[in-house]
PDB file of N, CA and C in Angstrom:
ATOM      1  N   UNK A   1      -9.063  98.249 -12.171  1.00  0.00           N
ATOM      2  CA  UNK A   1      -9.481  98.231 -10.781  1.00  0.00           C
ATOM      3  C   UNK A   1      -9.951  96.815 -10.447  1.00  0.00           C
ATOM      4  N   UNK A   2      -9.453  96.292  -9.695  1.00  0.00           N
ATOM      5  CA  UNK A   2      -9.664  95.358  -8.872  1.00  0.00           C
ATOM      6  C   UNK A   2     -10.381  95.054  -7.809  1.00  0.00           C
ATOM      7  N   UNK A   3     -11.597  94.004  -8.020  1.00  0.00           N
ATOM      8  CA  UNK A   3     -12.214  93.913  -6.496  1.00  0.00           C
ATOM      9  C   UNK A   3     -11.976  92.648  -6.122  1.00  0.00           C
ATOM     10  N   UNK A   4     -12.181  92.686  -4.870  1.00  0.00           N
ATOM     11  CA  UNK A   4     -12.359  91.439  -3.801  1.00  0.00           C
ATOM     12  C   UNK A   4     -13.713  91.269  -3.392  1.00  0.00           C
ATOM     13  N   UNK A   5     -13.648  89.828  -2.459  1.00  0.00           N
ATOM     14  CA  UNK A   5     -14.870  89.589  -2.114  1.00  0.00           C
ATOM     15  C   UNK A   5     -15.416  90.279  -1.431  1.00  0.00           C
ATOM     16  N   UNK A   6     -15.103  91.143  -0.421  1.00  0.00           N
ATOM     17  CA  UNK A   6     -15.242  92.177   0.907  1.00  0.00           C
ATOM     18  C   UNK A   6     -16.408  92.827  -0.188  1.00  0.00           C
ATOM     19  N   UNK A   7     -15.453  93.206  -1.218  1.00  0.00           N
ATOM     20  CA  UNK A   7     -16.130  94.609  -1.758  1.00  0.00           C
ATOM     21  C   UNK A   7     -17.267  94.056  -1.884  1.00  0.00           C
ATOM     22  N   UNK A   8     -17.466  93.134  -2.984  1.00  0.00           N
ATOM     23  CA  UNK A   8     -18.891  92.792  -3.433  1.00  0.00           C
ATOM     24  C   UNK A   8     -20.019  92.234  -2.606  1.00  0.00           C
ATOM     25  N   UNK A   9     -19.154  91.751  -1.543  1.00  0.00           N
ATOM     26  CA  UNK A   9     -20.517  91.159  -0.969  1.00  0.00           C
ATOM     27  C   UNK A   9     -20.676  92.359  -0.438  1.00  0.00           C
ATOM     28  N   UNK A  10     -19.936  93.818  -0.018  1.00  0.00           N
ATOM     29  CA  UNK A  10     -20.545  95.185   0.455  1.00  0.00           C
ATOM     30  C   UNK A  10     -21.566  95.640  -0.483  1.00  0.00           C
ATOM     31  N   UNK A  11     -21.009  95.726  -1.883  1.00  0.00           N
ATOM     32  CA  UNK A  11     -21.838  96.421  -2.934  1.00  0.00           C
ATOM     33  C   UNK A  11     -23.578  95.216  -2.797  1.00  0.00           C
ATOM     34  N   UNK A  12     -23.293  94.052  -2.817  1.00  0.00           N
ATOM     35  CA  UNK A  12     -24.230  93.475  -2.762  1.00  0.00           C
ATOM     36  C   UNK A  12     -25.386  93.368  -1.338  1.00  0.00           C
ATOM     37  N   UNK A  13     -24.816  93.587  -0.846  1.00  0.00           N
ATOM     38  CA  UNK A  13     -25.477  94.207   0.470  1.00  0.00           C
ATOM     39  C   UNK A  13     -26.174  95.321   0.529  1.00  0.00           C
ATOM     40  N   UNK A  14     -25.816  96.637  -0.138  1.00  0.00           N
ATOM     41  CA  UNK A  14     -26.276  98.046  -0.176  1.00  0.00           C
ATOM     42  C   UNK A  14     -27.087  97.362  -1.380  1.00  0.00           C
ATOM     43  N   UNK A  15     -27.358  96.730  -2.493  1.00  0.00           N
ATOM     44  CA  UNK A  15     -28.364  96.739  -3.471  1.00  0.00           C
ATOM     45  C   UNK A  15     -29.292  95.715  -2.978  1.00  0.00           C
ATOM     46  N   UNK A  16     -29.035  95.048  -2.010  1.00  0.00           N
ATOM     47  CA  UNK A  16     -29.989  94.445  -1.134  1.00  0.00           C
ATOM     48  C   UNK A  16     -30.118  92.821  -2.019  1.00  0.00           C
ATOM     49  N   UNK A  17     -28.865  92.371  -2.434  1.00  0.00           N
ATOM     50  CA  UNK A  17     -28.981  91.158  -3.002  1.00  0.00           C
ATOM     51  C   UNK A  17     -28.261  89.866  -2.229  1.00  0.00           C
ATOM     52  N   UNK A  18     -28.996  89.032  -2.812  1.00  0.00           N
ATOM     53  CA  UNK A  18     -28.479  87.801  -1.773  1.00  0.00           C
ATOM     54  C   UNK A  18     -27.281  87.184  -2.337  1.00  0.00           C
ATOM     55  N   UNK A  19     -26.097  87.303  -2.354  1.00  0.00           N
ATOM     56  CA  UNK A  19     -25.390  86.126  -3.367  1.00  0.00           C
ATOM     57  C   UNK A  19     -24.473  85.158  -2.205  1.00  0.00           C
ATOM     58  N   UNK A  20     -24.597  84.466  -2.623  1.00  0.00           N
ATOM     59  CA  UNK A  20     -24.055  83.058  -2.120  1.00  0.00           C
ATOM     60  C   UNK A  20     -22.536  82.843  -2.220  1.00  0.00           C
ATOM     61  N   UNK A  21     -21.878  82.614  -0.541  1.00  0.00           N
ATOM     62  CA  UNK A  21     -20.595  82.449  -0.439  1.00  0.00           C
ATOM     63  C   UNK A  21     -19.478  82.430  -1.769  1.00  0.00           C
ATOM     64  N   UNK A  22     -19.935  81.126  -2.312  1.00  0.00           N
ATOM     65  CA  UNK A  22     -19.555  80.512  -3.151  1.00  0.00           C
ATOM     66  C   UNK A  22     -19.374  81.408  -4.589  1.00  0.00           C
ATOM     67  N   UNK A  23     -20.011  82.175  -4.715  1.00  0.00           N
ATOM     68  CA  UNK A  23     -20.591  82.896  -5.961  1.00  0.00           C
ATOM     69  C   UNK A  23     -19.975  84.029  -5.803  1.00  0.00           C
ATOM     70  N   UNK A  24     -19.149  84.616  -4.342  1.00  0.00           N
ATOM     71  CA  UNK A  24     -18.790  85.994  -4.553  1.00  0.00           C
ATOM     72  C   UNK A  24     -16.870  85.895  -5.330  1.00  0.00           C
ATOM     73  N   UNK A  25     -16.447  84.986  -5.266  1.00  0.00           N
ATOM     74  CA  UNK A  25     -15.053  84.918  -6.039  1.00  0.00           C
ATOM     75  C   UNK A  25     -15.546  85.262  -7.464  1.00  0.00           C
ATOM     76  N   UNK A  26     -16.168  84.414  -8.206  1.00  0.00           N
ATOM     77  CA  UNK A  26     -16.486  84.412  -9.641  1.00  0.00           C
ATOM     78  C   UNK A  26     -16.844  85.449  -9.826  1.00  0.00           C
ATOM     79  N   UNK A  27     -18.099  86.259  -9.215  1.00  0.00           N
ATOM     80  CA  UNK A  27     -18.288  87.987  -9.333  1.00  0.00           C
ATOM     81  C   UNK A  27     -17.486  88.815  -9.111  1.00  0.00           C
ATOM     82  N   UNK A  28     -16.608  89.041  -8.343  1.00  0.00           N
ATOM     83  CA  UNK A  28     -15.227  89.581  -8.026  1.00  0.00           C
ATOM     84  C   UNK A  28     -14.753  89.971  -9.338  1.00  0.00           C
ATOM     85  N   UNK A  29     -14.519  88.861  -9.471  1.00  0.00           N
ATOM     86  CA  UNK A  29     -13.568  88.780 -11.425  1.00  0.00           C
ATOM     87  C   UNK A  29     -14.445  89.139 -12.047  1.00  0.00           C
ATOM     88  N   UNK A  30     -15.439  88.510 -12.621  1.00  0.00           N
ATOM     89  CA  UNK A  30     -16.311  89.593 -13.583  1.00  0.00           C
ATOM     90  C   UNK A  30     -16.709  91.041 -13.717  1.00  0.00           C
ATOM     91  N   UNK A  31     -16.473  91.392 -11.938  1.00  0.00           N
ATOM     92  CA  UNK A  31     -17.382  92.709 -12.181  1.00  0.00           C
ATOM     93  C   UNK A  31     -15.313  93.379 -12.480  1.00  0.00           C
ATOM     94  N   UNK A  32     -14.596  92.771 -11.679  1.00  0.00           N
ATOM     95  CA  UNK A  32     -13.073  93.507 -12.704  1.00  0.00           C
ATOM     96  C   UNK A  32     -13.146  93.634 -13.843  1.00  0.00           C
ATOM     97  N   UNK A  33     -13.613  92.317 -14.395  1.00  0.00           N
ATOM     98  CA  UNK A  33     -13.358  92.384 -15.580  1.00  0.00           C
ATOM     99  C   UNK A  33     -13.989  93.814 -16.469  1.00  0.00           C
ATOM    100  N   UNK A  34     -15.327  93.495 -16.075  1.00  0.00           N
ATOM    101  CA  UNK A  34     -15.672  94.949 -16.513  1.00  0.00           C
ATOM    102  C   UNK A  34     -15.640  96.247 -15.937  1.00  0.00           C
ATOM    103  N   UNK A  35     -15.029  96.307 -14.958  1.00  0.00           N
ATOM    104  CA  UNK A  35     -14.315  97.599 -14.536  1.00  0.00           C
ATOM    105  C   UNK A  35     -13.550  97.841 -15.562  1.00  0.00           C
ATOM    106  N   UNK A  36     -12.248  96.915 -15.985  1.00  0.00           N
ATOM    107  CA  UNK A  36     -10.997  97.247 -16.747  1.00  0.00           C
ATOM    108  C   UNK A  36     -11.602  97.778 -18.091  1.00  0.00           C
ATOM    109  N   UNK A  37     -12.799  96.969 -18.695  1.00  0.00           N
ATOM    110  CA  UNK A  37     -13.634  97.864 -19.736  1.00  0.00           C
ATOM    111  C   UNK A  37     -13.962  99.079 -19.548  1.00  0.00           C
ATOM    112  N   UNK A  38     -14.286  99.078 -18.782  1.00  0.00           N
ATOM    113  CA  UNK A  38     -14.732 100.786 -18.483  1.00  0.00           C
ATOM    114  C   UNK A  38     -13.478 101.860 -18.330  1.00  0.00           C
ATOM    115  N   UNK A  39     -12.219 101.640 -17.867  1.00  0.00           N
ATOM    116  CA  UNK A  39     -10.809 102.399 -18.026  1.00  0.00           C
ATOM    117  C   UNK A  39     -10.717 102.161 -19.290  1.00  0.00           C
ATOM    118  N   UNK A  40     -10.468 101.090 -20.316  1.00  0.00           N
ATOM    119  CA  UNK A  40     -10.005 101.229 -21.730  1.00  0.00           C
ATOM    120  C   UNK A  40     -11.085 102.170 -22.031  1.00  0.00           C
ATOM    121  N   UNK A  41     -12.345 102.134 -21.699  1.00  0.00           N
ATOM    122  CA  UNK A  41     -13.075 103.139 -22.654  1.00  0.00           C
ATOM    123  C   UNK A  41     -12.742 104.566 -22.345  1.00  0.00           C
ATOM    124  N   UNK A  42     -12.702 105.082 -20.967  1.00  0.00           N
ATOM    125  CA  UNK A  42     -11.957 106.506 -20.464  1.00  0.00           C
ATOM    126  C   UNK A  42     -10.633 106.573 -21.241  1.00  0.00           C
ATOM    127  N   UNK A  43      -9.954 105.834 -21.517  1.00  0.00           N
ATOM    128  CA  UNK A  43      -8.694 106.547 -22.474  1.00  0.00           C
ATOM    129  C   UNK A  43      -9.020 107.143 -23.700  1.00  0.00           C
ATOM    130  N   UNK A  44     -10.065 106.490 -24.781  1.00  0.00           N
ATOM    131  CA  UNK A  44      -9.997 106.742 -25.458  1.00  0.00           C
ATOM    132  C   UNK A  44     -10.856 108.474 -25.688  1.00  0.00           C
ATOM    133  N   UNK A  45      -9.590 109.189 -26.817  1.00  0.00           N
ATOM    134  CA  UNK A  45      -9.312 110.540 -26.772  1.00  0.00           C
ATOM    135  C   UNK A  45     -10.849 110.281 -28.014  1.00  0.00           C
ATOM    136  N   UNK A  46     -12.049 111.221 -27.207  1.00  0.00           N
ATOM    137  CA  UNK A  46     -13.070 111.624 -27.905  1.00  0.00           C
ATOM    138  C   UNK A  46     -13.351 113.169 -27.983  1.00  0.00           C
ATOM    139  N   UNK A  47     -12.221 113.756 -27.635  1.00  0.00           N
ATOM    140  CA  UNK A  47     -12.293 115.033 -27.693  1.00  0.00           C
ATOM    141  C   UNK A  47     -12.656 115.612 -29.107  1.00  0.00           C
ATOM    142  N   UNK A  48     -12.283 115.266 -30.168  1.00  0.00           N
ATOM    143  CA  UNK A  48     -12.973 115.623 -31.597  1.00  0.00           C
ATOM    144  C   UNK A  48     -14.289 115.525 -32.124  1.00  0.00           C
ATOM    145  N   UNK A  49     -14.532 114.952 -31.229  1.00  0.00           N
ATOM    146  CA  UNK A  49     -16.336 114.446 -31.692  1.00  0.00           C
ATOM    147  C   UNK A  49     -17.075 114.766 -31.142  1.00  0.00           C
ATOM    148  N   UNK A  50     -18.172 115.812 -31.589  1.00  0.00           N
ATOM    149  CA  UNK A  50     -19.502 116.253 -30.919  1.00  0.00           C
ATOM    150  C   UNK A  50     -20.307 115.239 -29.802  1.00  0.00           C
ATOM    151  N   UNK A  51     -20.528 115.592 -29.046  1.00  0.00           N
ATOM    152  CA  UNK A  51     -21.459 114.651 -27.920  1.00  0.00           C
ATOM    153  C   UNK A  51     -22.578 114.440 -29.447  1.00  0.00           C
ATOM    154  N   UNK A  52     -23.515 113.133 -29.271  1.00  0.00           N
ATOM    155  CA  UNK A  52     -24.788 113.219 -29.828  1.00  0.00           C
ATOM    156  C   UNK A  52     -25.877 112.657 -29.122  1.00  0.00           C
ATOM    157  N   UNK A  53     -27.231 112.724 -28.762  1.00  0.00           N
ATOM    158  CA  UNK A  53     -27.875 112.359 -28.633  1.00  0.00           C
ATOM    159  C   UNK A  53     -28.743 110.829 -29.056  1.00  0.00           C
ATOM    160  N   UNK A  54     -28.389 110.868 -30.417  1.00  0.00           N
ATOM    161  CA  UNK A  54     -28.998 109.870 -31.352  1.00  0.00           C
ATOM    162  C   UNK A  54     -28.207 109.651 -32.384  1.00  0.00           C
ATOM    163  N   UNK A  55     -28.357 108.783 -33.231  1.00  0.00           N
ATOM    164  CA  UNK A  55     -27.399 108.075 -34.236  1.00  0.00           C
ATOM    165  C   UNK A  55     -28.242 108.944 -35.554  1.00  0.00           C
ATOM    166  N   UNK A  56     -29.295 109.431 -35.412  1.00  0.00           N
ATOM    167  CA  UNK A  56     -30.187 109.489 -36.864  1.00  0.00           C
ATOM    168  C   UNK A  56     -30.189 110.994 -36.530  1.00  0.00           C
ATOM    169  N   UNK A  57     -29.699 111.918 -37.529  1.00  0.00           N
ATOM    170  CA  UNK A  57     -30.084 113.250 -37.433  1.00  0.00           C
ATOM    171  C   UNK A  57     -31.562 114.222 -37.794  1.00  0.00           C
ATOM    172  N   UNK A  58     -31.666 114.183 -36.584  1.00  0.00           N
ATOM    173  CA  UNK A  58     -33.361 114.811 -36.791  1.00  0.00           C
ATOM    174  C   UNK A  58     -33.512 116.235 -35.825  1.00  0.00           C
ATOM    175  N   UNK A  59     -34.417 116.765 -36.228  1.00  0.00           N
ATOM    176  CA  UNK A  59     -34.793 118.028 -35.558  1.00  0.00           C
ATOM    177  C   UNK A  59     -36.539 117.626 -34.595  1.00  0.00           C
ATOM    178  N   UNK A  60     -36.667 118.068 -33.729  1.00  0.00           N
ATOM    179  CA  UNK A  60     -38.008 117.867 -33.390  1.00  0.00           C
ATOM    180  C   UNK A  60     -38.823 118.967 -33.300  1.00  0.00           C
ATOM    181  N   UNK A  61     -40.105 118.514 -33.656  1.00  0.00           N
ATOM    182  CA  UNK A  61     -41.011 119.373 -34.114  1.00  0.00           C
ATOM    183  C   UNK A  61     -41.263 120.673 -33.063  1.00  0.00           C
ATOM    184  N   UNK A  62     -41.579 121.960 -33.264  1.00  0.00           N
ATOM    185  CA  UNK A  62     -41.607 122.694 -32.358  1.00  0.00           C
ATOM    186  C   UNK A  62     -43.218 122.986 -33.127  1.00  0.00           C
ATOM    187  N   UNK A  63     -43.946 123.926 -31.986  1.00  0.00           N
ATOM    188  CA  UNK A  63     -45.175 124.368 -31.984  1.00  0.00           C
ATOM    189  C   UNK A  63     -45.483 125.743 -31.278  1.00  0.00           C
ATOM    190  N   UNK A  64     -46.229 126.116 -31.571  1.00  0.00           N
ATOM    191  CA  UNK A  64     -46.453 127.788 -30.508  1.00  0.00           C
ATOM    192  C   UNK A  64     -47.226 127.383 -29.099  1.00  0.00           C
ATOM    193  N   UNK A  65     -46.422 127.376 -28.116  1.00  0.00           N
ATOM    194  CA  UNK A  65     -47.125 127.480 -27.130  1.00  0.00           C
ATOM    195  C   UNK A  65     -48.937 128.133 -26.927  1.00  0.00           C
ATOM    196  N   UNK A  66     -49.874 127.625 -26.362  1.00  0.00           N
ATOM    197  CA  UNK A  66     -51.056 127.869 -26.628  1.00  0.00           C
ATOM    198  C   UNK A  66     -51.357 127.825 -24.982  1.00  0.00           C
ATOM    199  N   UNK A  67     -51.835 128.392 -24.464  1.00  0.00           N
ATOM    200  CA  UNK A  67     -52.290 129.377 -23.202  1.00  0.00           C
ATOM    201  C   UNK A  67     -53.661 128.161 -23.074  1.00  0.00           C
ATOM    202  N   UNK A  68     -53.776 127.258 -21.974  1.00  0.00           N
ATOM    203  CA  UNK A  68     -55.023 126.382 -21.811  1.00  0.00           C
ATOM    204  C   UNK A  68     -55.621 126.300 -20.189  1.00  0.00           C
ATOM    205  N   UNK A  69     -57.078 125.956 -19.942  1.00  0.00           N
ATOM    206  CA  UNK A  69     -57.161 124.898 -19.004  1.00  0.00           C
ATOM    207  C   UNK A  69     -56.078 124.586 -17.882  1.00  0.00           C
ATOM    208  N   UNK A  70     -55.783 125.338 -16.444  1.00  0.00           N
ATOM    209  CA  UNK A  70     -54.581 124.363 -16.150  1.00  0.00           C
ATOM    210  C   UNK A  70     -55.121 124.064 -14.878  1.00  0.00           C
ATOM    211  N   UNK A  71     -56.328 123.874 -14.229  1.00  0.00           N
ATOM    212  CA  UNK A  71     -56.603 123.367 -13.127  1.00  0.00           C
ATOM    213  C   UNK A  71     -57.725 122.177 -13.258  1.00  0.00           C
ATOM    214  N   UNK A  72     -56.895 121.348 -14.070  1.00  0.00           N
ATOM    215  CA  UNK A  72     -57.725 120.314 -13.687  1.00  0.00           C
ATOM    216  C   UNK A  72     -57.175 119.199 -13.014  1.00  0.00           C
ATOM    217  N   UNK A  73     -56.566 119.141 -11.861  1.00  0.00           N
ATOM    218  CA  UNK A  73     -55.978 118.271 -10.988  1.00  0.00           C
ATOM    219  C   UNK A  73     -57.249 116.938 -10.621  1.00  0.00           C
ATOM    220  N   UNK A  74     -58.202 117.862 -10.223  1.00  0.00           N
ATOM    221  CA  UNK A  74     -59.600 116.765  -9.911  1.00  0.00           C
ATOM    222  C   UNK A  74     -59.907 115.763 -11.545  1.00  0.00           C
ATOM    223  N   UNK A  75     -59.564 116.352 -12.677  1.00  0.00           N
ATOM    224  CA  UNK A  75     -59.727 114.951 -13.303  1.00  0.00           C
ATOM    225  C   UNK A  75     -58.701 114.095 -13.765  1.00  0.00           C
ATOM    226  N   UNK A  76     -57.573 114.389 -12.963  1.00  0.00           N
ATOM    227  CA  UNK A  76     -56.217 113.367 -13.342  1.00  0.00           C
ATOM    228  C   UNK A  76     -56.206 112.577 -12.529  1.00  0.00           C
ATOM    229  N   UNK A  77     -56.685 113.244 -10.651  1.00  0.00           N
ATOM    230  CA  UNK A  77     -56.540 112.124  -9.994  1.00  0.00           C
ATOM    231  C   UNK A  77     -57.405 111.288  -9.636  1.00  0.00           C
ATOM    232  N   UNK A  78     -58.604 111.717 -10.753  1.00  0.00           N
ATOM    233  CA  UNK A  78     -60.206 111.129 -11.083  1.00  0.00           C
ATOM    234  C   UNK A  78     -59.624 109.537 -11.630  1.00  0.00           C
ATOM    235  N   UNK A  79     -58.980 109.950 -12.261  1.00  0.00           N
ATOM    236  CA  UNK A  79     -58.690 108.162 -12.563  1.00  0.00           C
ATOM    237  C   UNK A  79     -57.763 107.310 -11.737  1.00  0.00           C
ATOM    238  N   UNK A  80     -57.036 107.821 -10.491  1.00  0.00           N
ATOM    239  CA  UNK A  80     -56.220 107.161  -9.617  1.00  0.00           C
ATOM    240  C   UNK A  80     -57.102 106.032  -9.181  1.00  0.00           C
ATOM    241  N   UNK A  81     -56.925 104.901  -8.648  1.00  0.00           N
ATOM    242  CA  UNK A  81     -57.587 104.175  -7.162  1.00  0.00           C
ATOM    243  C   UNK A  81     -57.610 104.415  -6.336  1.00  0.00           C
ATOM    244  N   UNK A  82     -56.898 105.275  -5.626  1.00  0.00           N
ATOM    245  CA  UNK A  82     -56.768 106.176  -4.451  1.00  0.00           C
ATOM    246  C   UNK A  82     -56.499 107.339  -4.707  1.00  0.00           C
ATOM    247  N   UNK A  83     -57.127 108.375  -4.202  1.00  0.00           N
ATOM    248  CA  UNK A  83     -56.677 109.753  -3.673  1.00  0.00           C
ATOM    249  C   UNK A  83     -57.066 110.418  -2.878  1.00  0.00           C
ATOM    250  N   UNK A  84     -56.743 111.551  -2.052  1.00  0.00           N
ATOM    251  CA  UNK A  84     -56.966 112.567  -1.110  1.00  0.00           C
ATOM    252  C   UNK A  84     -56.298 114.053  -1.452  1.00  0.00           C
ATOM    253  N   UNK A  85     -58.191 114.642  -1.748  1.00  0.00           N
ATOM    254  CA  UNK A  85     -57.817 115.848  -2.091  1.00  0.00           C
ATOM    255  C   UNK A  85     -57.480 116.121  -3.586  1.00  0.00           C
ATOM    256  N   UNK A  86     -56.622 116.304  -4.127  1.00  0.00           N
ATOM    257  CA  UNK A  86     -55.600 116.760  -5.431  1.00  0.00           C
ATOM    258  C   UNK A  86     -54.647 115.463  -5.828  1.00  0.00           C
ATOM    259  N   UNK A  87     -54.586 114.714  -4.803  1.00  0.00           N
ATOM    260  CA  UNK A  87     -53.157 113.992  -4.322  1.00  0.00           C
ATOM    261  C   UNK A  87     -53.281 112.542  -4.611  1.00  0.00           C
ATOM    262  N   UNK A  88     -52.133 111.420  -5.487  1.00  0.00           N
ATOM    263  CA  UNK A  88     -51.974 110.372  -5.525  1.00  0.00           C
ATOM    264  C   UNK A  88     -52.119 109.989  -4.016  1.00  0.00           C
ATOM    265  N   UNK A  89     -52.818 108.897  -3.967  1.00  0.00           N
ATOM    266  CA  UNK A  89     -52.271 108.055  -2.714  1.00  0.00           C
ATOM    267  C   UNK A  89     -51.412 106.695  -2.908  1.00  0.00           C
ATOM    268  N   UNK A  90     -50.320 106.492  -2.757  1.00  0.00           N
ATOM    269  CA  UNK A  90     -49.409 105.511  -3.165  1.00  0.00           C
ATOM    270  C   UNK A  90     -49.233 104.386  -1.824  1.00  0.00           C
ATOM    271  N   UNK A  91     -49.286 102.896  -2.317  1.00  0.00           N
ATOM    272  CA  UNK A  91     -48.243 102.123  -0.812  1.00  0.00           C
ATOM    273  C   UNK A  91     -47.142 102.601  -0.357  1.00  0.00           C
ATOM    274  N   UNK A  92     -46.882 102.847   0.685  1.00  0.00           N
ATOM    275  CA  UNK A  92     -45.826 103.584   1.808  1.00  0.00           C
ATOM    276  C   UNK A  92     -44.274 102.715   1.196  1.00  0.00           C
ATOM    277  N   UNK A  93     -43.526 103.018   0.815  1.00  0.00           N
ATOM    278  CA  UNK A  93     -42.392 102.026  -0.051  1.00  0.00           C
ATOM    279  C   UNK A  93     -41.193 102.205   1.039  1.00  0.00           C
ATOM    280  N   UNK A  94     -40.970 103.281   1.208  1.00  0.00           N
ATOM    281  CA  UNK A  94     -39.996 103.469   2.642  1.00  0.00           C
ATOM    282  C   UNK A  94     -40.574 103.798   4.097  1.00  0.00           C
ATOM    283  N   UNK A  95     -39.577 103.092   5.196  1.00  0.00           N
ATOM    284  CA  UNK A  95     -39.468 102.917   6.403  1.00  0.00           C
ATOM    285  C   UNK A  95     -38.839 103.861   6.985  1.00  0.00           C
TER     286      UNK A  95
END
């Protein structure tokens, strides 16, 4: 798959990055380039091989569920800098 400049300076636009006239040819090709990586890797037939999680075979520890304490909201958000009520108060991040 092949991109052009259109594309990237689109893609670079929606991720909210600045790149420079000059700079969108050379990205073009690179980000092909690793597009075309990413098709050689879809060919290859992994149908024989278990999905895995991890390279090291391990089991993780299990325990008996134990019945506790579950209203303590007032001392989690005891350690916030802000709160109201029960509730994080966070800076407003979207418009």
């Amino acid at each position: 798959m092949a991109l052009d400049r259109d594309a990237v300076a689109k893609v670079a636009k929606l991720c909210r990055l600045e790149i420079e006239e000059e700079e969108l040819a050379p990205m073009a090709e690179e980000l092909s380039h690793i597009l075309s990586w990413i098709e050689q890797l879809q060919e290859v037939d992994v149908s024989s091989h278990m999905p895995m999680s991890s390279v090291v075979e391990m089991e993780l520890k299990k325990r008996e569920d134990v019945v506790t304490e579950s209203n303590r909201a007032g001392d989690i958000v005891g350690n916030a800098p802000e709160s109201l009520k029960e509730y994080f108060v966070v800076p407003k991040v979207v418009e």
